[in-house]
Structures are given as structure tokens and as C-alpha cells.
N, C-alpha and C. Protein backbone atom coordinates (compact mmCIF):
# COMPACT_ATOMS: atom_id res chain seq x y z
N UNK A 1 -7.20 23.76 -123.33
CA UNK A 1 -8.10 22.77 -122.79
C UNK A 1 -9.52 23.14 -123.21
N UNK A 2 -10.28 22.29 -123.79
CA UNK A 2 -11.37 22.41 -124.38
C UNK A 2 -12.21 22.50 -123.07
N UNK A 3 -13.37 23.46 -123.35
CA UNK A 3 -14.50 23.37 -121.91
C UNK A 3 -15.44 22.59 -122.42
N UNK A 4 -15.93 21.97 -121.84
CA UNK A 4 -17.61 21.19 -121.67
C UNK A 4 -18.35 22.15 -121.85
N UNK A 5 -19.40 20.98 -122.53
CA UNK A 5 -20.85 22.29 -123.37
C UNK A 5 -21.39 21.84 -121.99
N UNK A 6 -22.67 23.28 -121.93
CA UNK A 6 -23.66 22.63 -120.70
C UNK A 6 -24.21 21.38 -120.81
N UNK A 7 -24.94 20.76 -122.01
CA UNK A 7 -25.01 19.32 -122.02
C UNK A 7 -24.31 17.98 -121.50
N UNK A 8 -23.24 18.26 -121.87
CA UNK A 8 -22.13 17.86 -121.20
C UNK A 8 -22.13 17.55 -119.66
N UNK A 9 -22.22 18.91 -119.61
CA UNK A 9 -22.18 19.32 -117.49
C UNK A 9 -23.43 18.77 -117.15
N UNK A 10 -24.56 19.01 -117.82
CA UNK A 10 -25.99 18.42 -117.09
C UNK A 10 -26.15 16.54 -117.23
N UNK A 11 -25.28 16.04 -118.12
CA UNK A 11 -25.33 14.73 -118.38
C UNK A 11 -24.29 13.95 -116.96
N UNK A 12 -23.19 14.95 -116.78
CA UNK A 12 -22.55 14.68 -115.71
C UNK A 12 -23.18 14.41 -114.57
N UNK A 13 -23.78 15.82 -113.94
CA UNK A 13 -24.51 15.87 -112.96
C UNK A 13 -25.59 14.85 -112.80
N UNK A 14 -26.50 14.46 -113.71
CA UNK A 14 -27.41 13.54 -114.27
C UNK A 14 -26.91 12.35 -113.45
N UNK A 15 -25.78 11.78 -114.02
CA UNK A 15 -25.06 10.72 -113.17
C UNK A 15 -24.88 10.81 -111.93
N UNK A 16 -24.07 11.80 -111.34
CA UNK A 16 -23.40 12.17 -110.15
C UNK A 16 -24.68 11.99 -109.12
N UNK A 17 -26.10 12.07 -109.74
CA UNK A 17 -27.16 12.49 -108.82
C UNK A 17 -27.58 11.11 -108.48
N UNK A 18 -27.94 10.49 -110.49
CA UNK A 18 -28.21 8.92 -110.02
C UNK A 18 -26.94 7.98 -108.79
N UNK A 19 -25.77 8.34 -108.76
CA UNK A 19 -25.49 7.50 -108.17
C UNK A 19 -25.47 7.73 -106.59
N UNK A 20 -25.52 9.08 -106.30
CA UNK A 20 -25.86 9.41 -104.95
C UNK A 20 -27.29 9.09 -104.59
N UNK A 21 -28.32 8.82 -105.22
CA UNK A 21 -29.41 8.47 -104.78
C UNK A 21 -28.93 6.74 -104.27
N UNK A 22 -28.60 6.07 -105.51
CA UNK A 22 -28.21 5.02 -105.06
C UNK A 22 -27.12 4.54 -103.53
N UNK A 23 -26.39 5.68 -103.36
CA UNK A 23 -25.60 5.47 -102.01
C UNK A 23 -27.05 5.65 -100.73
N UNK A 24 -27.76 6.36 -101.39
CA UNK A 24 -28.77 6.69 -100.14
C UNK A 24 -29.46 6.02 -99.65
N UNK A 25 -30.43 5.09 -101.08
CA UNK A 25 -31.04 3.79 -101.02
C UNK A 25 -30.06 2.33 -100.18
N UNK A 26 -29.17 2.65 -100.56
CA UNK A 26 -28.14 1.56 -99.83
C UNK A 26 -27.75 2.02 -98.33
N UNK A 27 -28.29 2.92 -97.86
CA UNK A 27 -27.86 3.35 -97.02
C UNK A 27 -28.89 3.14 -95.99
N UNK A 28 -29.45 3.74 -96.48
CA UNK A 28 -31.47 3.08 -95.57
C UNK A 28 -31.58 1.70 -95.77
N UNK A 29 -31.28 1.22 -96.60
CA UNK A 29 -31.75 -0.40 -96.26
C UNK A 29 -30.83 -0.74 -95.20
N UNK A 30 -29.58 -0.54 -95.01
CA UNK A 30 -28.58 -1.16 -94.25
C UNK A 30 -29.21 -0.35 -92.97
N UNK A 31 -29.78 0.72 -92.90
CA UNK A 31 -30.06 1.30 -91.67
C UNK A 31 -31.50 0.50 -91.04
N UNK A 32 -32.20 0.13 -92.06
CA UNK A 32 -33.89 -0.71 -91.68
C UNK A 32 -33.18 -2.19 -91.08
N UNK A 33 -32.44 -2.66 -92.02
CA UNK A 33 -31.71 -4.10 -91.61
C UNK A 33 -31.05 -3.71 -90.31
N UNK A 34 -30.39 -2.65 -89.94
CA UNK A 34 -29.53 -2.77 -88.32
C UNK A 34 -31.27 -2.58 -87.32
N UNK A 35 -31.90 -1.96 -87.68
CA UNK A 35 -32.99 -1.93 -86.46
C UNK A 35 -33.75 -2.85 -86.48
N UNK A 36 -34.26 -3.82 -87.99
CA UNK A 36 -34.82 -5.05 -87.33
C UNK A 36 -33.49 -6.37 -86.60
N UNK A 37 -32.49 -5.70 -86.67
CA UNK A 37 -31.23 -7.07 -86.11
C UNK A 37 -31.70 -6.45 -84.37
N UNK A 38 -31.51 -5.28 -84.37
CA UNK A 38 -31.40 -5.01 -82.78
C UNK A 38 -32.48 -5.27 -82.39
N UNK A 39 -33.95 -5.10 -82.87
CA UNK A 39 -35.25 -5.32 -82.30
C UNK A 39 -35.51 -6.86 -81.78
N UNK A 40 -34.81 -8.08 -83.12
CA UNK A 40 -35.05 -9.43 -82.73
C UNK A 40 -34.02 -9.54 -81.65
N UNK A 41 -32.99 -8.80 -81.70
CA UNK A 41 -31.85 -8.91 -80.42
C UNK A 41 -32.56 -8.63 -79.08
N UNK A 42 -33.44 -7.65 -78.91
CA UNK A 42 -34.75 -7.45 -77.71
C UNK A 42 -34.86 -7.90 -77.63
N UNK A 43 -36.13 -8.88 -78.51
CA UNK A 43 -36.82 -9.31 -78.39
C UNK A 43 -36.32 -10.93 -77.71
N UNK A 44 -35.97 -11.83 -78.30
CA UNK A 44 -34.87 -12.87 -78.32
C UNK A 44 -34.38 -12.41 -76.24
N UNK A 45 -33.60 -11.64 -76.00
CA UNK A 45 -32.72 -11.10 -75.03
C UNK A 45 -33.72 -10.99 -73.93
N UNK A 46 -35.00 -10.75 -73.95
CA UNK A 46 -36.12 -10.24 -73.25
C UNK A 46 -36.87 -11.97 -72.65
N UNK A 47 -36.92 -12.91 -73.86
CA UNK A 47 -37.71 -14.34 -74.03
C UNK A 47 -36.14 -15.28 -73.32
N UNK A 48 -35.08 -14.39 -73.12
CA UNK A 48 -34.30 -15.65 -72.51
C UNK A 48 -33.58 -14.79 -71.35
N UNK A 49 -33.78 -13.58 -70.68
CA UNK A 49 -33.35 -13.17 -69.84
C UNK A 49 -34.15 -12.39 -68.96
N UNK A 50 -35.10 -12.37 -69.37
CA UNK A 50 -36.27 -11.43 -68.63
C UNK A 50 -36.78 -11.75 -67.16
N UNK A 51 -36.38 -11.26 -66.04
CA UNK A 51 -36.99 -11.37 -64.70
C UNK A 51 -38.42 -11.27 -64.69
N UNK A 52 -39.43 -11.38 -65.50
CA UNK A 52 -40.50 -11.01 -65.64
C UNK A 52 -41.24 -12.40 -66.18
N UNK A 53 -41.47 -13.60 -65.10
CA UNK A 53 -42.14 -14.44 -66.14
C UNK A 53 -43.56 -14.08 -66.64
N UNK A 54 -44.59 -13.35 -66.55
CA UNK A 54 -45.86 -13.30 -66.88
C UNK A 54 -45.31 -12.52 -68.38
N UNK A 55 -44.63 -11.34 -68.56
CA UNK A 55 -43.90 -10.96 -69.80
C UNK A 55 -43.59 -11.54 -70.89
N UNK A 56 -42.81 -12.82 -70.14
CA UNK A 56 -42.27 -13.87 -70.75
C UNK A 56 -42.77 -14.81 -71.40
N UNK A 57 -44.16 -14.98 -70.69
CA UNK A 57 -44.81 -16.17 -71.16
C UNK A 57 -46.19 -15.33 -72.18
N UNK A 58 -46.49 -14.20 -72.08
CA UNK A 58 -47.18 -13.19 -72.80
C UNK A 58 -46.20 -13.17 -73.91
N UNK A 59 -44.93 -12.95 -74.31
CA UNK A 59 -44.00 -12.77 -75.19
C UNK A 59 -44.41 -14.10 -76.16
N UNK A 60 -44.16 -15.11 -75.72
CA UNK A 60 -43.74 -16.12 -75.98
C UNK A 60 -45.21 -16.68 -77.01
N UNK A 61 -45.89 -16.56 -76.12
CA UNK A 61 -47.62 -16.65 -76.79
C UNK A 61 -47.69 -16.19 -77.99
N UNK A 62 -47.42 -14.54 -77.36
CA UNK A 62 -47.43 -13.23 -79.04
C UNK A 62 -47.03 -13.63 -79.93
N UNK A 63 -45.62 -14.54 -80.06
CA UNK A 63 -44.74 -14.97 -80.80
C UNK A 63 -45.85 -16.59 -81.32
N UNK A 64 -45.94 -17.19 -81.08
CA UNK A 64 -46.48 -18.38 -81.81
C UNK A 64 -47.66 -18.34 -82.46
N UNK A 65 -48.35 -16.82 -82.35
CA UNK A 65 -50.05 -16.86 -82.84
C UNK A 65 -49.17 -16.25 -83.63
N UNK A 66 -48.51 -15.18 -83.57
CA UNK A 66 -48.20 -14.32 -84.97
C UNK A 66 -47.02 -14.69 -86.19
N UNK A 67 -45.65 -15.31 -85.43
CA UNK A 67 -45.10 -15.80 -86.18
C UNK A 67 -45.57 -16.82 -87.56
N UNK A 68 -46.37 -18.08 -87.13
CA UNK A 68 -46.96 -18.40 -88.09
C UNK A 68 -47.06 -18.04 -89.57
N UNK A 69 -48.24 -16.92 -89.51
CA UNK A 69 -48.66 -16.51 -90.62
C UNK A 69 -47.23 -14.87 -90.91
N UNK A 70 -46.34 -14.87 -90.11
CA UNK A 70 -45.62 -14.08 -91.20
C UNK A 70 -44.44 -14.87 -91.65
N UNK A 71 -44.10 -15.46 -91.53
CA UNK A 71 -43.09 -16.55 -91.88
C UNK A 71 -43.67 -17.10 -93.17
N UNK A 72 -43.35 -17.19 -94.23
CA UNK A 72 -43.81 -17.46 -95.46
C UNK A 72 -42.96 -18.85 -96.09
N UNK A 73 -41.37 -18.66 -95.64
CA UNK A 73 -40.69 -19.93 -96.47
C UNK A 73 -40.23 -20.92 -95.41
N UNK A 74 -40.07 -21.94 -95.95
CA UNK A 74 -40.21 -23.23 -94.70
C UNK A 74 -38.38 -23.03 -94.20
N UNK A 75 -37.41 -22.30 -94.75
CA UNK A 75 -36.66 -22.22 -93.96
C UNK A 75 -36.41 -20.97 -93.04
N UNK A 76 -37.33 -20.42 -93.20
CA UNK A 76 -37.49 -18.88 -92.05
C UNK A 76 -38.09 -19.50 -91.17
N UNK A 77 -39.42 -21.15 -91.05
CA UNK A 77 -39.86 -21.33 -90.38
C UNK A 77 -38.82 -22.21 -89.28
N UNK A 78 -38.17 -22.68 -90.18
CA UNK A 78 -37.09 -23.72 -89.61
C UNK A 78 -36.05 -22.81 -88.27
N UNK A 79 -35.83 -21.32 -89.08
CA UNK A 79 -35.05 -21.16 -88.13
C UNK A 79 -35.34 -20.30 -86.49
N UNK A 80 -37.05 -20.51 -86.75
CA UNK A 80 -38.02 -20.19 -85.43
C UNK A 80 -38.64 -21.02 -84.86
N UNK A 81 -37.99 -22.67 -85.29
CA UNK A 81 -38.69 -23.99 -84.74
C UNK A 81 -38.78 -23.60 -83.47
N UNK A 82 -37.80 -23.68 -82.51
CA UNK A 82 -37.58 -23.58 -80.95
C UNK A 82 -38.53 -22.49 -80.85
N UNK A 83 -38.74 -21.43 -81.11
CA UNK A 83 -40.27 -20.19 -80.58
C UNK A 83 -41.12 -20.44 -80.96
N UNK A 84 -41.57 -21.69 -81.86
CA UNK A 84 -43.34 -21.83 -82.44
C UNK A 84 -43.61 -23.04 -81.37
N UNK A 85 -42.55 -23.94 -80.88
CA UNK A 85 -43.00 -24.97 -80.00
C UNK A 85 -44.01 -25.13 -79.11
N UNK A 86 -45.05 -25.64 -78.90
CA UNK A 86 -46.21 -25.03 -77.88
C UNK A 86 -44.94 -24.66 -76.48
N UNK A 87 -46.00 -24.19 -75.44
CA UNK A 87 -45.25 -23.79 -74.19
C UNK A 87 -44.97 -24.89 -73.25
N UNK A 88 -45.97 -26.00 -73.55
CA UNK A 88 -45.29 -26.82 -72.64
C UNK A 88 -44.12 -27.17 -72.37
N UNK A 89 -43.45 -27.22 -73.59
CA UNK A 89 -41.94 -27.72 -73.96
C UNK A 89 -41.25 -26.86 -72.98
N UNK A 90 -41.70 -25.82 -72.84
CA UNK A 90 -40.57 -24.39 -72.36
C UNK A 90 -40.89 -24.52 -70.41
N UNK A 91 -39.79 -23.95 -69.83
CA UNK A 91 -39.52 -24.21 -68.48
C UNK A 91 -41.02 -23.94 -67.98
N UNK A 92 -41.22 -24.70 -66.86
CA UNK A 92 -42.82 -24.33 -66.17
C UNK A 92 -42.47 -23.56 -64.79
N UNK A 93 -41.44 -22.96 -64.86
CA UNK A 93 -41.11 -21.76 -63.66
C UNK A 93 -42.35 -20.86 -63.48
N UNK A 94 -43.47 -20.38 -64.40
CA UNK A 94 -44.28 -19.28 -64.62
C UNK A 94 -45.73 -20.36 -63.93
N UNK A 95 -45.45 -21.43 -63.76
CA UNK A 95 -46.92 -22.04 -63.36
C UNK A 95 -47.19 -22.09 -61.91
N UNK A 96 -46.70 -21.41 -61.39
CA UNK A 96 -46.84 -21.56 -59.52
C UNK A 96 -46.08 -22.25 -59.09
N UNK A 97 -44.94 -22.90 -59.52
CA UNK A 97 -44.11 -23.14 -58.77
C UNK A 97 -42.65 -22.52 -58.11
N UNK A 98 -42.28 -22.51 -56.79
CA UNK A 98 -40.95 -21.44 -56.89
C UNK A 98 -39.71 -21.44 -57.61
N UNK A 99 -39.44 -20.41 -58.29
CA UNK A 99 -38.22 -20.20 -58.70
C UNK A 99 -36.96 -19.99 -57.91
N UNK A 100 -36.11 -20.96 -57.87
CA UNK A 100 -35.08 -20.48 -56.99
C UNK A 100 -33.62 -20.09 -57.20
């Protein structure tokens, strides 16, 4: 059995390295993508379940001054129609009247 020159072995390794970098890179993105899924899952979970209306309606605000300008394509905007809506639209439980 013929042995491999070191060239050989370092051209191997060469590879073996590029493609483990690449498992790594794929690995962190899928890890950045699970923490912004769970953060809008908060966030979202917080604006429709939150015992806290002053929170709620502070949330809700945060969300329509800032969303705006990061939303760039008209179907990212499309699919935050219902959170850019002014507040009137949204329940008036938070305006002094009782919640029961």
C-alpha cells in the first residue's frame, strides 16, 4: 500500500478543515435563527397574553414607531399588518375602563 506524501495529507486536512468550518457557520446561523424565533415568540406571547396592560400598550407603541423603518420589503410589512395598525383598532381594556 502506497503512503501519502505530506502534500497529500496537508491538502486533505486543508479540506477536512474547510468543511468543518462550514458545519460551524451552519451551525450558528441555525442557532441566531432559533433565538430570533423564540424572542418574536416573547415578544408576540407577551402583546397577546400579558396581565400587564400599561406593558402591553408600551409594547405595542415600541412596535409601530420601530417596526416601520426596519421592515424593508412590502411582504415582511404585510406579515406585521395587524402590529403596525394604530391602537385604536386594538381592545380599549387599558383606557379606564374595567376589565372583567
Amino acid at each position: 500500500m502506497a503512503r501519502k506524501s505530506i502534500s497529500q495529507r496537508l491538502a486533505e486536512l486543508e479540506e477536512r478543515k474547510k468543511a468543518l468550518k462550514a458545519r460551524l457557520g451552519k451551525q450558528e446561523r441555525a442557532q441566531d435563527t432559533r433565538r430570533k424565533i423564540l424572542l418574536g415568540a416573547l415578544v408576540l406571547h407577551r402583546l397577546e397574553h400579558s396581565n400587564d396592560p400599561e406593558f402591553t400598550k408600551r409594547l405595542g407603541e415600541w412596535l409601530r414607531r420601530e417596526l416601520p423603518g426596519f421592515l424593508t420589503r412590502e411582504n415582511d410589512q404585510e406579515l406585521f399588518a395587524d402590529l403596525l395598525k394604530p391602537e385604536t383598532t386594538a381592545t380599549g381594556q387599558g383606557t379606564g375602563g374595567s376589565a372583567e
